[in-house]
Protein backbone atom coordinates (compact mmCIF):
# COMPACT_ATOMS: atom_id res chain seq x y z
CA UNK A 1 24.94 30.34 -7.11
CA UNK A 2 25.65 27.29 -8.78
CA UNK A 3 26.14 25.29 -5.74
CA UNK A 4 22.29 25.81 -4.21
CA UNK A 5 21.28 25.03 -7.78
CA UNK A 6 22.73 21.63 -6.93
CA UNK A 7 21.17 21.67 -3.36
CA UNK A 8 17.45 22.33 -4.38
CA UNK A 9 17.88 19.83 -7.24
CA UNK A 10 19.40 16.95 -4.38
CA UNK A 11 16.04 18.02 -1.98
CA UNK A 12 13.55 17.63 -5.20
CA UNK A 13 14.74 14.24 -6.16
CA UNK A 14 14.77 13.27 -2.19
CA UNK A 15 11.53 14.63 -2.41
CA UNK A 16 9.93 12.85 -5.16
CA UNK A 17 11.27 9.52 -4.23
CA UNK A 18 9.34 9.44 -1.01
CA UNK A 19 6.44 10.58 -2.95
CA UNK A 20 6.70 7.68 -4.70
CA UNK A 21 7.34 4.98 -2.26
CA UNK A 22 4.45 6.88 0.17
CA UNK A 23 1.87 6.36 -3.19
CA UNK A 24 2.98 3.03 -3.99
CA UNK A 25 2.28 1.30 -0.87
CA UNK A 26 -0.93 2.63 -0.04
CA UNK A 27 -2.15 3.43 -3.57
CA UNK A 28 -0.81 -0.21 -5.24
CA UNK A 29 -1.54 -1.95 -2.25
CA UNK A 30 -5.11 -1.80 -1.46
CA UNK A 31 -8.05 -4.69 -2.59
CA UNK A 32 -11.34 -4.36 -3.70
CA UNK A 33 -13.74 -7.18 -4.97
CA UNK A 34 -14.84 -9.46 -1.54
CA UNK A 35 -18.24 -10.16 -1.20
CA UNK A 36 -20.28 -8.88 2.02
CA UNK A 37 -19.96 -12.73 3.36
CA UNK A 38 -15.98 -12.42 3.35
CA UNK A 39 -15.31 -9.34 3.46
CA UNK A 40 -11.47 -9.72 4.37
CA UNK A 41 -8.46 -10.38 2.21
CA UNK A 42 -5.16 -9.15 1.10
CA UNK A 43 -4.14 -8.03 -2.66
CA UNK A 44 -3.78 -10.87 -4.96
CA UNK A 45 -5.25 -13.03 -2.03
CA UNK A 46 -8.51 -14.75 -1.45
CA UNK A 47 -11.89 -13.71 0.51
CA UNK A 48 -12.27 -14.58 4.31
CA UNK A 49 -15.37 -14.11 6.38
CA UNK A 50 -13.28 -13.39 9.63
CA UNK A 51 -10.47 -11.36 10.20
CA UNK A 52 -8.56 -13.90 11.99
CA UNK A 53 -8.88 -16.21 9.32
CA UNK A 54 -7.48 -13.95 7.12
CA UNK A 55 -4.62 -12.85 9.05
CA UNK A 56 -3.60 -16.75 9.32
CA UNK A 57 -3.91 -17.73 5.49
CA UNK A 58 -2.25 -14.46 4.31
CA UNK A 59 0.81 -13.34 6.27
CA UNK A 60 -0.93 -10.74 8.35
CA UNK A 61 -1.58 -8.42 5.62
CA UNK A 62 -5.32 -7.92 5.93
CA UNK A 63 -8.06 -5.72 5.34
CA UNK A 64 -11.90 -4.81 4.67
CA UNK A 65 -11.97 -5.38 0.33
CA UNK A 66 -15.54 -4.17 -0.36
């Protein structure tokens, strides 16, 4: 009895970690705020009007921030 006490409580805190590294990177790490002219950037990064550019300045971790 005792011992699958122990197991479920090992598989729930398993289970909440990777709940929280799963929210943090795509909850955390999205951007908003680029104008419809440069509408591509990357979280704490500037606004570019072409993906490419973006890509370039900020280590290849781009996307749409509207």
């Amino acid at each position: 009895m005792k011992k699958s006490h122990i197991s479920i409580l090992f598989f729930a805190s398993i289970l909440s970690f990777a709940i929280l590294i799963s929210c943090d990177e795509e909850g955390l790490g999205s951007c908003t705020g680029c104008p419809d002219d440069a509408p591509y950037g990357a979280k704490g990064g500037d606004c570019y009007a072409t993906l490419s550019a973006c890509e370039s300045n900020e280590s290849g971790n781009c996307e749409i921030c509207q």
